[in-house]
PDB file of N, CA and C in Angstrom:
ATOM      1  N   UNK A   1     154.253   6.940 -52.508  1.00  0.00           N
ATOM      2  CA  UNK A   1     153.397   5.801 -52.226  1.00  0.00           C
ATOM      3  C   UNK A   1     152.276   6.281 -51.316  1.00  0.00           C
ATOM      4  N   UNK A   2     151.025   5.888 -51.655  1.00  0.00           N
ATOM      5  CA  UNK A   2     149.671   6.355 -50.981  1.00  0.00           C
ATOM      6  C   UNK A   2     149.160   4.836 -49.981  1.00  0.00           C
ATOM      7  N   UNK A   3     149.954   4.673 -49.112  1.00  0.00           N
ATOM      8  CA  UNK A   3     149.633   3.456 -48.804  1.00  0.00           C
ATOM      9  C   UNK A   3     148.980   3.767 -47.175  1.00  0.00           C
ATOM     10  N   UNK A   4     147.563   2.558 -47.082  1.00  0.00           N
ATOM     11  CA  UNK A   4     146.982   1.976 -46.072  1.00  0.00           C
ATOM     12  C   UNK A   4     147.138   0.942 -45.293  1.00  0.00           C
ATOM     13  N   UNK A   5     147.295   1.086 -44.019  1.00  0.00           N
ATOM     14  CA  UNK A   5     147.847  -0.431 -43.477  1.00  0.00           C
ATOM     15  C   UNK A   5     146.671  -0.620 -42.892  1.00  0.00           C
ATOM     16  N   UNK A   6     145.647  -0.085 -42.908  1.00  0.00           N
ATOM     17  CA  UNK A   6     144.467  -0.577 -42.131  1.00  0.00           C
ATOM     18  C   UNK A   6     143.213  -0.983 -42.751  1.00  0.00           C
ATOM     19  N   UNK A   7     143.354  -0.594 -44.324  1.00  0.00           N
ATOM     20  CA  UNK A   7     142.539  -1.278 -45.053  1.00  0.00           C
ATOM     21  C   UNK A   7     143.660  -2.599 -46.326  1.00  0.00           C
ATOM     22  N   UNK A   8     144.762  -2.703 -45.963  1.00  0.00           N
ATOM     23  CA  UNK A   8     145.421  -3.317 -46.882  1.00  0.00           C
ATOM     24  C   UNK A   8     145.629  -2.850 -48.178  1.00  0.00           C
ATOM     25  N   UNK A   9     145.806  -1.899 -48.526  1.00  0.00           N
ATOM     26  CA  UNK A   9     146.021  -1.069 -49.568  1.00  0.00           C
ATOM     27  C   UNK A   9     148.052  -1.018 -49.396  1.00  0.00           C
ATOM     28  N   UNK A  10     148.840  -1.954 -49.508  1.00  0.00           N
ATOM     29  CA  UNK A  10     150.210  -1.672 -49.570  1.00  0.00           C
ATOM     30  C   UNK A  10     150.674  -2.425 -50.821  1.00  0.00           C
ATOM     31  N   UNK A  11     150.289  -2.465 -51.690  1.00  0.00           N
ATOM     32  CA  UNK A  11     150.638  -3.180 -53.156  1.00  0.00           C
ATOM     33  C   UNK A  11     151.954  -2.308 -53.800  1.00  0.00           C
ATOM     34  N   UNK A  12     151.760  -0.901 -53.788  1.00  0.00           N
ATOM     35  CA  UNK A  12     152.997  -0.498 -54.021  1.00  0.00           C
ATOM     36  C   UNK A  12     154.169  -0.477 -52.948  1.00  0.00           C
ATOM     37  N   UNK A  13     153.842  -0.434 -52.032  1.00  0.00           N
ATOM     38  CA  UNK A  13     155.499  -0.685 -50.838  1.00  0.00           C
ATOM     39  C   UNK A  13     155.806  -2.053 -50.853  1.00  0.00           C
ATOM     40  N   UNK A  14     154.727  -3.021 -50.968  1.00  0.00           N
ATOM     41  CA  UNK A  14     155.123  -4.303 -50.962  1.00  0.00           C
ATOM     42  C   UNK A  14     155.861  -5.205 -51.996  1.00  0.00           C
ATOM     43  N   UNK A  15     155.571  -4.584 -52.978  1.00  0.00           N
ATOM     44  CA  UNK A  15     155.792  -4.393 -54.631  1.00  0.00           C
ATOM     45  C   UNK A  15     157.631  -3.769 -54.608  1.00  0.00           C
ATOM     46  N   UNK A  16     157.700  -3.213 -54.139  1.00  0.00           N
ATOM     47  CA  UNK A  16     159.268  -2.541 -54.134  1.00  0.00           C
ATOM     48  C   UNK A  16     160.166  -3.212 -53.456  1.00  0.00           C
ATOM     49  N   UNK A  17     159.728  -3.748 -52.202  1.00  0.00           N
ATOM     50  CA  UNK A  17     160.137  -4.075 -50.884  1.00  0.00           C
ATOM     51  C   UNK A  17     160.752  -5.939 -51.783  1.00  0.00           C
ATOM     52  N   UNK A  18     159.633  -6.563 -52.449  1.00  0.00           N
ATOM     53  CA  UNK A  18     159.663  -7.598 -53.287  1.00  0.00           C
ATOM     54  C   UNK A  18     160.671  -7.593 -54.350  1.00  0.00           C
ATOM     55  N   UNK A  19     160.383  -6.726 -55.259  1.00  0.00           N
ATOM     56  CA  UNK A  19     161.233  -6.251 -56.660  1.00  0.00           C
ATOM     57  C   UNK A  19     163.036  -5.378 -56.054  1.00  0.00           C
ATOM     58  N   UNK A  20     163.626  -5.360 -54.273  1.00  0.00           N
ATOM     59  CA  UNK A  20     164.898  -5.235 -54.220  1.00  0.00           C
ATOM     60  C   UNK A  20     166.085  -5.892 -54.114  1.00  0.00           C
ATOM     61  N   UNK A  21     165.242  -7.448 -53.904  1.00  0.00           N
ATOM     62  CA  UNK A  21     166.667  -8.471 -54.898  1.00  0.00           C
ATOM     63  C   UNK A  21     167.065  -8.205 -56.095  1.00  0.00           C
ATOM     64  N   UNK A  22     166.109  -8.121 -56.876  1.00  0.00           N
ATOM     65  CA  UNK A  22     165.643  -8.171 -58.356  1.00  0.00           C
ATOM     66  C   UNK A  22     166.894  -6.963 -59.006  1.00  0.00           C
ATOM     67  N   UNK A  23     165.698  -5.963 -58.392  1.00  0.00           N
ATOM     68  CA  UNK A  23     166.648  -4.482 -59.076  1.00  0.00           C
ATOM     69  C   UNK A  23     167.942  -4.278 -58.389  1.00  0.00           C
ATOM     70  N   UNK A  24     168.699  -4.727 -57.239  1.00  0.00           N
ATOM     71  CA  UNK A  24     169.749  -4.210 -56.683  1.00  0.00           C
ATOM     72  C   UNK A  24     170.666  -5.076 -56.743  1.00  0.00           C
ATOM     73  N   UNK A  25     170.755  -6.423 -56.608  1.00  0.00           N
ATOM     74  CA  UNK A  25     171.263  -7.819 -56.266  1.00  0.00           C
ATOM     75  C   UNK A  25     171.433  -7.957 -57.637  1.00  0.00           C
ATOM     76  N   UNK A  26     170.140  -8.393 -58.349  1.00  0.00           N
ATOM     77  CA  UNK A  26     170.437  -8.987 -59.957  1.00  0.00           C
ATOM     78  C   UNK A  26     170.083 -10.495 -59.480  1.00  0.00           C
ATOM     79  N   UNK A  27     168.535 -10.259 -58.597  1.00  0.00           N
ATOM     80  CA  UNK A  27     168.583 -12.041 -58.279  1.00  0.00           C
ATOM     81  C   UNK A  27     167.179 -11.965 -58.330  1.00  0.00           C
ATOM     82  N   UNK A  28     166.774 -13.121 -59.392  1.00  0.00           N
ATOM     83  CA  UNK A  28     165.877 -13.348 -59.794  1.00  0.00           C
ATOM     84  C   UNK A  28     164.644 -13.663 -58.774  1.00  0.00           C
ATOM     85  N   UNK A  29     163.367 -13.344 -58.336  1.00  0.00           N
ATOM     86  CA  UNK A  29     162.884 -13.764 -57.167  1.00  0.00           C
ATOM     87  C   UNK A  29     162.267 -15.183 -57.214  1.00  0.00           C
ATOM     88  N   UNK A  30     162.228 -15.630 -58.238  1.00  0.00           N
ATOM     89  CA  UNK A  30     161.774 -16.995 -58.698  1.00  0.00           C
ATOM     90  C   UNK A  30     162.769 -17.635 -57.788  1.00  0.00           C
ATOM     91  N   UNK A  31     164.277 -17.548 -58.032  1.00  0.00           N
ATOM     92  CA  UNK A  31     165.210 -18.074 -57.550  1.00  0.00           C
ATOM     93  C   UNK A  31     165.584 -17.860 -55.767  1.00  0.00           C
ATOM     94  N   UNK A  32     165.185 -16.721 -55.700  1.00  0.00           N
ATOM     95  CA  UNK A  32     165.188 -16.376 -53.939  1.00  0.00           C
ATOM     96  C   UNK A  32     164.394 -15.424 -53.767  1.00  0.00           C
ATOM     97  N   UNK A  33     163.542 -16.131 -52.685  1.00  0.00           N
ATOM     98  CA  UNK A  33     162.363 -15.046 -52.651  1.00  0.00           C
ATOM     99  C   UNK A  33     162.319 -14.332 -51.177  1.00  0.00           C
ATOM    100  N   UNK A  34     162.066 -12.934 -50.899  1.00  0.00           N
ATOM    101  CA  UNK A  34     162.312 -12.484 -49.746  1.00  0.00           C
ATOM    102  C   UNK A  34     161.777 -13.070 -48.700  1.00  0.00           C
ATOM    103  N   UNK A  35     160.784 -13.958 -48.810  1.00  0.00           N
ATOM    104  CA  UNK A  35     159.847 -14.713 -47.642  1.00  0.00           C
ATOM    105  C   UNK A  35     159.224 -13.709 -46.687  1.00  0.00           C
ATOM    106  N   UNK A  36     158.709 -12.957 -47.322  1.00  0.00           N
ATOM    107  CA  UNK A  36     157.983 -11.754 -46.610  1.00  0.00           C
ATOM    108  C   UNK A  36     156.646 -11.416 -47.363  1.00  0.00           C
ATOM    109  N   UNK A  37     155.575 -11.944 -46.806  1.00  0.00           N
ATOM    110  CA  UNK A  37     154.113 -11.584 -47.209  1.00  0.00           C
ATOM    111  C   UNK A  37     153.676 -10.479 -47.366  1.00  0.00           C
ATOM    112  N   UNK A  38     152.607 -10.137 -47.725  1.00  0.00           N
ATOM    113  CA  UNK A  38     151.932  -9.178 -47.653  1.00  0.00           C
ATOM    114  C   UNK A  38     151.588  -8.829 -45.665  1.00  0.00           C
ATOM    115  N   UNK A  39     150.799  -9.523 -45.539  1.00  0.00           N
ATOM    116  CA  UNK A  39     151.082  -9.837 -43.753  1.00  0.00           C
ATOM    117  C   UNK A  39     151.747  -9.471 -43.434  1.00  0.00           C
ATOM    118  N   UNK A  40     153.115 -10.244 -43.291  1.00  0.00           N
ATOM    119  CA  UNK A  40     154.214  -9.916 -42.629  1.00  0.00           C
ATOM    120  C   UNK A  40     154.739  -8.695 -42.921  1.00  0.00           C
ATOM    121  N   UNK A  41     154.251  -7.969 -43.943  1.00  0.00           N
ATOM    122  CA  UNK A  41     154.955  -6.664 -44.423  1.00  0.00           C
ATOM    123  C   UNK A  41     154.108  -5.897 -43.690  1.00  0.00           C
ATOM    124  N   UNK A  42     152.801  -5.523 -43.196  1.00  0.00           N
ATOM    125  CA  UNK A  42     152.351  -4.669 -42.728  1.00  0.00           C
ATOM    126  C   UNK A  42     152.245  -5.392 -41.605  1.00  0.00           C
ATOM    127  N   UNK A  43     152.456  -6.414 -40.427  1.00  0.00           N
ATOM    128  CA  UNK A  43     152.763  -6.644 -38.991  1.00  0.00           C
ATOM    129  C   UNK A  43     154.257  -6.404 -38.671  1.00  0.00           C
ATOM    130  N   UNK A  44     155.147  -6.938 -39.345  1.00  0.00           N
ATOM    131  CA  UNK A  44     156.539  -6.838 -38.692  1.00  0.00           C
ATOM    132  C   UNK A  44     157.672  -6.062 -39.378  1.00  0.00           C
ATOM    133  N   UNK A  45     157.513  -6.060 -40.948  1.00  0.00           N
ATOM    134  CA  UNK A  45     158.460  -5.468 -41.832  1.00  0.00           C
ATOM    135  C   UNK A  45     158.156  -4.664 -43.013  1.00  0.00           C
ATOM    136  N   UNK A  46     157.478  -3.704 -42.251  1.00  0.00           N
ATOM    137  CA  UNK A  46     157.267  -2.562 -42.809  1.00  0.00           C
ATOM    138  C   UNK A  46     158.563  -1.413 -43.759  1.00  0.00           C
ATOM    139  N   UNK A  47     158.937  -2.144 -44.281  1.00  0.00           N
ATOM    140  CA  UNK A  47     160.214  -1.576 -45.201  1.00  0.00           C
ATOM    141  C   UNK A  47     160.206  -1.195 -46.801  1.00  0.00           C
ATOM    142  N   UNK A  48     160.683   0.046 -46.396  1.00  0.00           N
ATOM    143  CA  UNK A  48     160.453   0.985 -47.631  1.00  0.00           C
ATOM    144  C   UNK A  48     161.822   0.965 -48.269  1.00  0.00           C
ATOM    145  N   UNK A  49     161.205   0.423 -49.713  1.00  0.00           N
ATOM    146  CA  UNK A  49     162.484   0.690 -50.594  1.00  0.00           C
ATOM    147  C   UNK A  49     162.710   1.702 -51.461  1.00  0.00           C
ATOM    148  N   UNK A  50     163.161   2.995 -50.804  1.00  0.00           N
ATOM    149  CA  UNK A  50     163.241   4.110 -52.361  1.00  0.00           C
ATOM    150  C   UNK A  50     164.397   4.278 -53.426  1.00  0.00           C
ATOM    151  N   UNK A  51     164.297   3.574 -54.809  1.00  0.00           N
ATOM    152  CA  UNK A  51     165.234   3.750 -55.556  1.00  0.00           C
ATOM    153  C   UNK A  51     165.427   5.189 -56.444  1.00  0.00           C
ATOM    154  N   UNK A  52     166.147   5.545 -56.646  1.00  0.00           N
ATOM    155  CA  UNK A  52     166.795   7.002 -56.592  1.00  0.00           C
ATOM    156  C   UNK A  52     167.760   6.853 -57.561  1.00  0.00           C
ATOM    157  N   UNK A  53     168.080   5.711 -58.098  1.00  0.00           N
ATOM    158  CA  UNK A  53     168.674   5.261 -59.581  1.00  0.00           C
ATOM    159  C   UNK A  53     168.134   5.812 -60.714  1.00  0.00           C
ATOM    160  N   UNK A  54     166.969   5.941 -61.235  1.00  0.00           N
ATOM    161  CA  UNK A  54     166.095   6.288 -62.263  1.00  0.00           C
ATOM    162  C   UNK A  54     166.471   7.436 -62.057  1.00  0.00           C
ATOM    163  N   UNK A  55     167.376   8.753 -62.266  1.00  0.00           N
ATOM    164  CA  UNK A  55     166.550  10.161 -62.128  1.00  0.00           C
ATOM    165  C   UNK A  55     167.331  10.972 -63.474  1.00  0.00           C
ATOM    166  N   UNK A  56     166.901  12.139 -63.865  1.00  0.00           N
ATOM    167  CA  UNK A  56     167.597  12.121 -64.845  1.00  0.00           C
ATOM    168  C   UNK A  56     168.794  13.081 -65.021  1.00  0.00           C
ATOM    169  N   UNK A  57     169.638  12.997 -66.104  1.00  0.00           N
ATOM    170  CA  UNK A  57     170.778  13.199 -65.798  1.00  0.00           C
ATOM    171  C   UNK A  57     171.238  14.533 -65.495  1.00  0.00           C
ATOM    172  N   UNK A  58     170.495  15.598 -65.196  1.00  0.00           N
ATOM    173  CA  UNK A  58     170.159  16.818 -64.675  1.00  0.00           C
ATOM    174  C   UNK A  58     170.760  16.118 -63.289  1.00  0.00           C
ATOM    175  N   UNK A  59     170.089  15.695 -62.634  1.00  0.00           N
ATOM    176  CA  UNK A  59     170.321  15.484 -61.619  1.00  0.00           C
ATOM    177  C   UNK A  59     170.986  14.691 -60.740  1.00  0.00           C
ATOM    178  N   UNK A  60     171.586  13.381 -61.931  1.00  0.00           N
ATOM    179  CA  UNK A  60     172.690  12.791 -61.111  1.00  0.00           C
ATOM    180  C   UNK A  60     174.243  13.498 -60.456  1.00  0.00           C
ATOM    181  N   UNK A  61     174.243  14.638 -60.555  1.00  0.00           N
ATOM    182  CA  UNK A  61     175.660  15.039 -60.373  1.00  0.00           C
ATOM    183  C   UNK A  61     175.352  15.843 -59.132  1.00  0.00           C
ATOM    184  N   UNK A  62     173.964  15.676 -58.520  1.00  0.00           N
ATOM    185  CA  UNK A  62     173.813  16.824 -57.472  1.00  0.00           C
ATOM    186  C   UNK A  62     173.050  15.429 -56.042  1.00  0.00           C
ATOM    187  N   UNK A  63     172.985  16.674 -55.018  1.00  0.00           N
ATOM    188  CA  UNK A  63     172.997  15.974 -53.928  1.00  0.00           C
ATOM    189  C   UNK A  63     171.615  15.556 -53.657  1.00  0.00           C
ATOM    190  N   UNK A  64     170.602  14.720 -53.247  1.00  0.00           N
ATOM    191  CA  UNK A  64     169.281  14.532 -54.029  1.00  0.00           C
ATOM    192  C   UNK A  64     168.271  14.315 -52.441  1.00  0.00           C
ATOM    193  N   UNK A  65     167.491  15.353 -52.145  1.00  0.00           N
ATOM    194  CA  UNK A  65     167.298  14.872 -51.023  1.00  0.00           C
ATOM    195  C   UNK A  65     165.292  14.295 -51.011  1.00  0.00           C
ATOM    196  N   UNK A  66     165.058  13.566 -49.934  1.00  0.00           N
ATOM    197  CA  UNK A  66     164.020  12.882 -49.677  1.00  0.00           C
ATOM    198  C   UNK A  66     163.450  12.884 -49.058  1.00  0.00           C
ATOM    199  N   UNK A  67     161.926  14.128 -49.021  1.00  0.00           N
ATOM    200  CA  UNK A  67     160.569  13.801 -48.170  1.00  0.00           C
ATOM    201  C   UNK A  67     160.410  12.785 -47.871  1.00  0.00           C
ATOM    202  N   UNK A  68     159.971  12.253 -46.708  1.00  0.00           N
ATOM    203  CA  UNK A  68     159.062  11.690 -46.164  1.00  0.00           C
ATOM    204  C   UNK A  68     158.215  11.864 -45.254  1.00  0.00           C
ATOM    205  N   UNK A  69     156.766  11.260 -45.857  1.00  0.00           N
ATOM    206  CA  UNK A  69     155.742  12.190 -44.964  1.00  0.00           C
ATOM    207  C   UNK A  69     154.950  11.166 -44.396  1.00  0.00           C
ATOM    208  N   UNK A  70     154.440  10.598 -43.561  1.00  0.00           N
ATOM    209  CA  UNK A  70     153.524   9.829 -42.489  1.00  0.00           C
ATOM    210  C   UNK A  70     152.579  10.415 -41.983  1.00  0.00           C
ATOM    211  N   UNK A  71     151.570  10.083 -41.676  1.00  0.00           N
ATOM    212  CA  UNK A  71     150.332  10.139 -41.788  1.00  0.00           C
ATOM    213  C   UNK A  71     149.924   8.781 -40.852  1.00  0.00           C
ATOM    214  N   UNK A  72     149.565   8.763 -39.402  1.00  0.00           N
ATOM    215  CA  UNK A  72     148.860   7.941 -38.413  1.00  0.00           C
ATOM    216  C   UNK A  72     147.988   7.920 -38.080  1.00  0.00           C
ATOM    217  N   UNK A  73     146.948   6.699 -38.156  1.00  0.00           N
ATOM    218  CA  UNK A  73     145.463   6.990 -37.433  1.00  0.00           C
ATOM    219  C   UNK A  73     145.465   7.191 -36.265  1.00  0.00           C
ATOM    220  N   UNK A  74     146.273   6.692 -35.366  1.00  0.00           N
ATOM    221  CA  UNK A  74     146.724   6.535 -34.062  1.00  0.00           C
ATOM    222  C   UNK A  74     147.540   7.352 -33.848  1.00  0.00           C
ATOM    223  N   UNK A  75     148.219   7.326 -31.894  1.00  0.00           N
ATOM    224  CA  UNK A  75     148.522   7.824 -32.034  1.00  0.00           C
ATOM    225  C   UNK A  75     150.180   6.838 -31.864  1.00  0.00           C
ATOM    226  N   UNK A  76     151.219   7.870 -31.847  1.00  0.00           N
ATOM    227  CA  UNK A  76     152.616   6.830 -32.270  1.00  0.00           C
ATOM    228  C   UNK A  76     153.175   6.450 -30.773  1.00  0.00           C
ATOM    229  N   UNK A  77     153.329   5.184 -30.063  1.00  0.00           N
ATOM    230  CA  UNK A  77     154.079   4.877 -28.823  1.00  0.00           C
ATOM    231  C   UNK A  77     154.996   6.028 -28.929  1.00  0.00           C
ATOM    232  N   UNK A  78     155.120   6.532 -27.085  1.00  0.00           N
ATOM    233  CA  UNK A  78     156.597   7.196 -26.919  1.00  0.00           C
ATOM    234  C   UNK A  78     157.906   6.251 -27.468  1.00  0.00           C
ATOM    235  N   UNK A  79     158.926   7.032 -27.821  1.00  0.00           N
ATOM    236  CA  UNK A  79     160.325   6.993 -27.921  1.00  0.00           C
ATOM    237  C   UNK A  79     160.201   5.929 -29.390  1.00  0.00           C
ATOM    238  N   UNK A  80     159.070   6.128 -30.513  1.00  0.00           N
ATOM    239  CA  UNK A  80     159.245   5.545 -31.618  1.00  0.00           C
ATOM    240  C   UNK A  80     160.384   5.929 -32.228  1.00  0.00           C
ATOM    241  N   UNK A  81     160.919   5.445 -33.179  1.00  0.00           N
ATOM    242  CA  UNK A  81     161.927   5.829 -33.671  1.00  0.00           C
ATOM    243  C   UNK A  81     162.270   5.465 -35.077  1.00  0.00           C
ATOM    244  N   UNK A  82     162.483   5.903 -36.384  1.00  0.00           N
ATOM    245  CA  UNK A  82     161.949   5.645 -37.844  1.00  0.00           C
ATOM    246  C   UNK A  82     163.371   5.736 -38.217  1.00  0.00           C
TER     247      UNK A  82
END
């Protein structure tokens, strides 16, 4: 995900973050919706959903590990913690 929180560019994290009732639960969002905006996703709940289900079958039998890379305009408060 190539995402901006300072120009509003989070359509794909917000998009995932939205679609993990859906894909994990099996609950329709029509029917329950996370109540989490676009807003609220880049002020308070900044939550990343990585699904790791899709991969192919090469690789389901092995241990699967996950970059993550950040990138701040700023700089990060002491004692942040991710």
């Amino acid at each position: 995900m190539d995402l901006n929180f300072t120009q509003m560019k989070i359509s794909r994290g917000y998009k995932a973050l939205r679609d993990f009732n859906e894909d994990y639960y099996a609950i329709d969002e029509r029917e329950s919706s996370n109540q989490v905006t676009p807003i609220d996703f880049v002020d308070f709940f900044p939550i990343f959903v990585l699904d790791v289900r899709k991969q192919s079958e090469r690789l389901k039998t092995t241990v699967q590990d996950i970059r993550i890379q950040i990138k701040f305009n700023t700089a990060v408060p002491a004692n942040t913690t991710a």
